[in-house]
N, C-alpha and C. Protein backbone atom coordinates (compact mmCIF):
# COMPACT_ATOMS: atom_id res chain seq x y z
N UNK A 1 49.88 -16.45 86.85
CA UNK A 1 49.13 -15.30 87.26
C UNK A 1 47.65 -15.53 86.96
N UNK A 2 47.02 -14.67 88.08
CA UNK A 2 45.19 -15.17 88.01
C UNK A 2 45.09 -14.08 87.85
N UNK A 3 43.76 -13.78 87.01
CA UNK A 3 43.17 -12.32 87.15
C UNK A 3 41.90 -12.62 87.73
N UNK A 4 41.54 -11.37 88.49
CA UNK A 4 40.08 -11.22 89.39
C UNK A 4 39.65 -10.20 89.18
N UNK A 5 37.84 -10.28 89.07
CA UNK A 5 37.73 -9.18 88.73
C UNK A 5 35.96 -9.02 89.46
N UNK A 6 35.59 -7.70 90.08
CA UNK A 6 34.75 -7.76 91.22
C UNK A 6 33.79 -6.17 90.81
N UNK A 7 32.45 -6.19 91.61
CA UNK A 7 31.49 -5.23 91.26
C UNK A 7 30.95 -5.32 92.54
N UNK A 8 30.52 -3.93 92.66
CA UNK A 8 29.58 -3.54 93.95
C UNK A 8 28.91 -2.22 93.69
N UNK A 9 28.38 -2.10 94.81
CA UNK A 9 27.49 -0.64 94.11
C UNK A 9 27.92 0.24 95.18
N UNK A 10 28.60 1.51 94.94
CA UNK A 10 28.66 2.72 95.35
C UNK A 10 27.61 3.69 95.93
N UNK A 11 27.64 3.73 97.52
CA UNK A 11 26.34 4.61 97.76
C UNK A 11 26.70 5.96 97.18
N UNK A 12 25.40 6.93 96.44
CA UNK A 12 25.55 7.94 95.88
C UNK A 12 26.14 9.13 97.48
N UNK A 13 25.42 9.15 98.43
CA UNK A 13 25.50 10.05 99.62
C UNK A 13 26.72 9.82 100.03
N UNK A 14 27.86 8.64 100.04
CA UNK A 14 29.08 8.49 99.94
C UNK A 14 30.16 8.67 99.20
N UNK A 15 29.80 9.06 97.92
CA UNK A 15 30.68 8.94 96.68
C UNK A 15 31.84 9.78 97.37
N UNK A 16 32.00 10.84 97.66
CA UNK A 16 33.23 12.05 98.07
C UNK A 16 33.63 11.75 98.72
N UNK A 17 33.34 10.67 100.06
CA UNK A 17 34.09 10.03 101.31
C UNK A 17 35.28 8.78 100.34
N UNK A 18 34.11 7.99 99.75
CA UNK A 18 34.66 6.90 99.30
C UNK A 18 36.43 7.60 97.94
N UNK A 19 35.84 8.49 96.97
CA UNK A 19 36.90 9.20 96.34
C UNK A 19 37.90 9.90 97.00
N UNK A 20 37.83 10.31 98.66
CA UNK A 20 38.74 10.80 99.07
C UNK A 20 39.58 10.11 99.74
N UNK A 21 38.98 8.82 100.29
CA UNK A 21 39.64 7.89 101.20
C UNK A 21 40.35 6.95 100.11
N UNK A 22 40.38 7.33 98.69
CA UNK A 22 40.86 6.46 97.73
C UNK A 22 42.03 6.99 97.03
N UNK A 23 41.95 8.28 97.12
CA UNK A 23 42.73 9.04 96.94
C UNK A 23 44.01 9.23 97.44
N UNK A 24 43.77 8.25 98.73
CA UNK A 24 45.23 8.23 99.73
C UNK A 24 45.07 7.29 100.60
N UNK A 25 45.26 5.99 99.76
CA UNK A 25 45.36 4.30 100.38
C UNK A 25 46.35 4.55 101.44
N UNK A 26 46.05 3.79 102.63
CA UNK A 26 47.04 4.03 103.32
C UNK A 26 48.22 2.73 102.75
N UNK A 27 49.32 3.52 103.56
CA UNK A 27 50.41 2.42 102.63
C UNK A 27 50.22 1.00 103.46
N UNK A 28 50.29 1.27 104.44
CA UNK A 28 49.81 -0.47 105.25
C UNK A 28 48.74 -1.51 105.02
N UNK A 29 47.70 -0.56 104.32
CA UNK A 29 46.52 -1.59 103.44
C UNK A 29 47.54 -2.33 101.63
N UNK A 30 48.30 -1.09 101.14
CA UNK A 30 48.59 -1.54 100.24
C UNK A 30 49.94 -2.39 100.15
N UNK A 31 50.46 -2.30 101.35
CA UNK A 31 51.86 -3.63 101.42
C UNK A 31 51.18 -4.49 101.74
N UNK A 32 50.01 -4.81 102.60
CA UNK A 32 49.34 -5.96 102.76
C UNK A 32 49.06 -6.68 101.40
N UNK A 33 48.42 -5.91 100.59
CA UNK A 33 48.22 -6.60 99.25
C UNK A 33 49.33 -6.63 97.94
N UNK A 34 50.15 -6.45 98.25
CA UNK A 34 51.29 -6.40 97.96
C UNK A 34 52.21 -8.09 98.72
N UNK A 35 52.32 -8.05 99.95
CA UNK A 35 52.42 -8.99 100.26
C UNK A 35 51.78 -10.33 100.59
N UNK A 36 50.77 -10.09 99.77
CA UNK A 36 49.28 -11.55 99.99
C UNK A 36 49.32 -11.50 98.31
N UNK A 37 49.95 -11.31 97.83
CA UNK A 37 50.43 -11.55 96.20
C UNK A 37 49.49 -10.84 95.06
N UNK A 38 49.03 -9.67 95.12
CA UNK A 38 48.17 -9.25 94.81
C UNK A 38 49.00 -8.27 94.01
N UNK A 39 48.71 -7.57 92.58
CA UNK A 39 49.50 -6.53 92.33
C UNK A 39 48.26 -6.14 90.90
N UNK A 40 48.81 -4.99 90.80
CA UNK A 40 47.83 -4.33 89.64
C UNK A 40 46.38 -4.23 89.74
N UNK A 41 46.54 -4.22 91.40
CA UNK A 41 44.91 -3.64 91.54
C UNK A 41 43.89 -2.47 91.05
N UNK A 42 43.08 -2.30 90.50
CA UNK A 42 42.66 -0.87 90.28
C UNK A 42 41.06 -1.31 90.67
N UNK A 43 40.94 -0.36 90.92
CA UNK A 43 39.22 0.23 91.00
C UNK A 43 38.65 1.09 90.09
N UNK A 44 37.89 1.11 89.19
CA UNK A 44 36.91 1.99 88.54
C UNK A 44 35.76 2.50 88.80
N UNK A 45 35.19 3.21 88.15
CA UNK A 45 33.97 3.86 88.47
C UNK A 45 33.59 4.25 87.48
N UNK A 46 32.06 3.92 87.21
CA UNK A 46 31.23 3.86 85.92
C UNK A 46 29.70 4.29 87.36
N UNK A 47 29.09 5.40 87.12
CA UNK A 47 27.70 5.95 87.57
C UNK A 47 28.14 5.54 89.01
N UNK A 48 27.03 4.56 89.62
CA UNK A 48 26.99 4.51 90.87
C UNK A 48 27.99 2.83 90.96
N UNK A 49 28.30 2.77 90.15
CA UNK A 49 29.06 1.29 89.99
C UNK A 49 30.67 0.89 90.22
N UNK A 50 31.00 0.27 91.01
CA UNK A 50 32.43 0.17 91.40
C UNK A 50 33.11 -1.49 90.50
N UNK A 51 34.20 -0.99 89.75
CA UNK A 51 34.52 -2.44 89.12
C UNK A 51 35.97 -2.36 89.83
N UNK A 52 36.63 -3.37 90.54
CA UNK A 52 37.84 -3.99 90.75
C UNK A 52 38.54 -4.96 90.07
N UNK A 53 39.62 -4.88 89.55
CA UNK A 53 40.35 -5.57 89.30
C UNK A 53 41.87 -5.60 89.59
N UNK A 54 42.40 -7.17 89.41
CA UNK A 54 43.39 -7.65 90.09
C UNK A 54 44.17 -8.49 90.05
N UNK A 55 45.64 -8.29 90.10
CA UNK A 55 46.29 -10.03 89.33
C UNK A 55 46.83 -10.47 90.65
N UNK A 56 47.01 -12.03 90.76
CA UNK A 56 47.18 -12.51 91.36
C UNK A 56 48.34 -13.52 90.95
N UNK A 57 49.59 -13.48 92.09
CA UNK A 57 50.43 -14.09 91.49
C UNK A 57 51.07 -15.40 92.48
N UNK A 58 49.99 -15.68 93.78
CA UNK A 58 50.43 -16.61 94.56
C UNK A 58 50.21 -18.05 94.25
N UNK A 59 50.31 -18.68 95.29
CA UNK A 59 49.81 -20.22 95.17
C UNK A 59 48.66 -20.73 95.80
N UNK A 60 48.30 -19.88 96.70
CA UNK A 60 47.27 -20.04 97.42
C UNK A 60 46.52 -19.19 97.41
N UNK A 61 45.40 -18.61 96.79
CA UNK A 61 44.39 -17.26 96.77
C UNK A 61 43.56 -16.92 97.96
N UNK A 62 42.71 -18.23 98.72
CA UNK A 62 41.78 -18.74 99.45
C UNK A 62 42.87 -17.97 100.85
N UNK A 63 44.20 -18.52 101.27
CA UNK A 63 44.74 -18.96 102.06
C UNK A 63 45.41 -17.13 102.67
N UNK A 64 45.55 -16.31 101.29
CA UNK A 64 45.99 -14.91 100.82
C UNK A 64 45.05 -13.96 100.89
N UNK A 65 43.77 -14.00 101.08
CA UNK A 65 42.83 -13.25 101.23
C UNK A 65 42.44 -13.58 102.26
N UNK A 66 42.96 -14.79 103.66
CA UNK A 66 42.77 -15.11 104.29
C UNK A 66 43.10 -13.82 105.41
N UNK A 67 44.78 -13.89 104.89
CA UNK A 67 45.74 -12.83 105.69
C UNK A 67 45.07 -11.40 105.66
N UNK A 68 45.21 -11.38 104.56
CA UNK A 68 44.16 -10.02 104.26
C UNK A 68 43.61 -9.75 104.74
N UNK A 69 42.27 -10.10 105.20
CA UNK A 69 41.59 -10.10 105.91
C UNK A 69 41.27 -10.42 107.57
N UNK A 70 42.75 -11.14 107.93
CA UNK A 70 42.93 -10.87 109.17
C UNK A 70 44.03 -9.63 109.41
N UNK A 71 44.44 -9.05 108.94
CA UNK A 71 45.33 -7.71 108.84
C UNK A 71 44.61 -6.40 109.85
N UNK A 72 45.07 -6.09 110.64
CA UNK A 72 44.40 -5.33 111.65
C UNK A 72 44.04 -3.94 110.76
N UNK A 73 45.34 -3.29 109.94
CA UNK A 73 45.18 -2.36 109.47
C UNK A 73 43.86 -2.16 108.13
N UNK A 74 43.84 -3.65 107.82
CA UNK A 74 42.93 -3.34 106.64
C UNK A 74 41.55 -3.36 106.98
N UNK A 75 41.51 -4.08 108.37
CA UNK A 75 40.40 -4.37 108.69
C UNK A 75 39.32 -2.63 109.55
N UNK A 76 40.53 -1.89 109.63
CA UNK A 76 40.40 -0.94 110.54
C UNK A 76 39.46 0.19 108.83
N UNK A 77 40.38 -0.25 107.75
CA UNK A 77 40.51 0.70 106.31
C UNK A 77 38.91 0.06 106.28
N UNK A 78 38.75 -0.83 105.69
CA UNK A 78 37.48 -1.44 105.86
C UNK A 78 35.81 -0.66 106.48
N UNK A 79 36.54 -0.61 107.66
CA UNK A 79 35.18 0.33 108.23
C UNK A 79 35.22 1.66 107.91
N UNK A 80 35.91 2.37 107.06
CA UNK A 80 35.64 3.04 106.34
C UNK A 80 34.99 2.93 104.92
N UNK A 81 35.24 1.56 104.77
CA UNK A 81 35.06 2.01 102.41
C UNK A 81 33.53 1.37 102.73
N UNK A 82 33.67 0.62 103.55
CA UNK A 82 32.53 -0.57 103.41
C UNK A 82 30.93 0.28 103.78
N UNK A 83 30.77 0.72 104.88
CA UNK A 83 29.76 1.81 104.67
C UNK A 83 29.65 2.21 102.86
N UNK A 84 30.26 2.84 102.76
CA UNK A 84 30.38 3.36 101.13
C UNK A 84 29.85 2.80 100.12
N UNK A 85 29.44 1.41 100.38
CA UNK A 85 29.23 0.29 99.47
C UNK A 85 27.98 -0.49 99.74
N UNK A 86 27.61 -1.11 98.50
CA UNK A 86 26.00 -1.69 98.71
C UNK A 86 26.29 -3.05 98.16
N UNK A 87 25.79 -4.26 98.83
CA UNK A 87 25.96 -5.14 97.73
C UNK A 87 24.67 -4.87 96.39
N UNK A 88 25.34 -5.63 95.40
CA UNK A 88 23.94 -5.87 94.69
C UNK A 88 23.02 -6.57 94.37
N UNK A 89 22.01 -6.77 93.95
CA UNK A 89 20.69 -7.09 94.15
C UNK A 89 21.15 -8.46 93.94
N UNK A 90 20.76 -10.13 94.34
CA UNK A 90 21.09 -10.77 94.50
C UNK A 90 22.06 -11.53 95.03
N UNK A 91 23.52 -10.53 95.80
CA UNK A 91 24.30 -10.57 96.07
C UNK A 91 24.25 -10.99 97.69
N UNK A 92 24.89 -11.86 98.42
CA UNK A 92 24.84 -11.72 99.71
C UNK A 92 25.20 -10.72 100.06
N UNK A 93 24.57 -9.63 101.15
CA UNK A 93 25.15 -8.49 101.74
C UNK A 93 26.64 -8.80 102.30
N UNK A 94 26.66 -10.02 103.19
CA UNK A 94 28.18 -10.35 103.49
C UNK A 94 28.91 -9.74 102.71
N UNK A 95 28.68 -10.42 101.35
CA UNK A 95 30.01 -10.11 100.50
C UNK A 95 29.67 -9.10 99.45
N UNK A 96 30.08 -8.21 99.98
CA UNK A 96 29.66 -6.65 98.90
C UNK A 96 30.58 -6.78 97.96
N UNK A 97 31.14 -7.08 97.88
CA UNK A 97 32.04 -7.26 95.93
C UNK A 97 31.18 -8.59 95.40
N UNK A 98 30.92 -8.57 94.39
CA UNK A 98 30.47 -9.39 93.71
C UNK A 98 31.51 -10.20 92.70
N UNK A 99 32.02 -11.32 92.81
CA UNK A 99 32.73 -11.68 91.75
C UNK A 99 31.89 -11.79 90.40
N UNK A 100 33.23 -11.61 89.61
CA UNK A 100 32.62 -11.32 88.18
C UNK A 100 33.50 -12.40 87.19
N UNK A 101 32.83 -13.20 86.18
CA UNK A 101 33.56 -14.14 85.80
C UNK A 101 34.11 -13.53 84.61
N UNK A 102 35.43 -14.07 83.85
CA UNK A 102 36.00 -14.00 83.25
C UNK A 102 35.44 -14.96 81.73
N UNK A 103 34.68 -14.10 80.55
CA UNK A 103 34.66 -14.75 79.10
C UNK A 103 35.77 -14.19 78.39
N UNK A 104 36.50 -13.41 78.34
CA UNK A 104 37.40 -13.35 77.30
C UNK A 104 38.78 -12.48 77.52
N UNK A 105 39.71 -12.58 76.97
CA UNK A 105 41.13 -11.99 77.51
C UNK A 105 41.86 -12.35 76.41
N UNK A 106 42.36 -11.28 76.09
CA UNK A 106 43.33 -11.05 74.68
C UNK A 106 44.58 -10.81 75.28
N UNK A 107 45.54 -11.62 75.10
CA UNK A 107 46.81 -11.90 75.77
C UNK A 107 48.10 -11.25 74.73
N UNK A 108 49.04 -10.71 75.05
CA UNK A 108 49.77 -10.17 73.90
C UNK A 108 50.69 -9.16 74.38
């Protein structure tokens, strides 16, 4: 198992779209990630700040976020959250999640 873990910035004029459309994943975005080996996803929220995290339990990550992302339904979910979201400052706009590296993990 991999863990991943991701940041982006939350537009403030969106926050209530983005909390309501989160509020009720559709189930076809979440069997997708379910079936691209993804499990124990969560999203947080700290101010205007979005943290994701995520375990990963495939063999191929690259190949799994591939599917993902060709998934009609998620891609459709997408043009909803993504408005919602800013990259951050140094971040390619492309990729509005920012990966975030991993220093420490207490296993137990």
């Amino acid at each position: 198992m991999q863990r991943y873990a991701m940041v982006t910035r939350l537009l403030p004029e969106r926050r209530d779209e983005y909390l309501r459309l989160h509020a009720a994943v559709w189930p076809s975005v979440e069997r997708m990630l379910l079936d691209a080996n993804i499990h124990n996803f969560s999203i947080f929220l700290h101010d205007d700040l979005l943290f994701g995290y995520y375990e990963y339990t495939g063999q191929d990550h690259a190949a799994d976020q591939a599917r993902i992302a060709a998934d009609p339904q998620t891609r459709r979910w997408w043009t909803l959250t993504d408005p919602c979201q800013q990259a951050l400052d140094g971040t390619d706009s492309a990729r509005r999640w920012a990966p975030m590296a991993e220093i420490w993990h207490l296993a137990g």
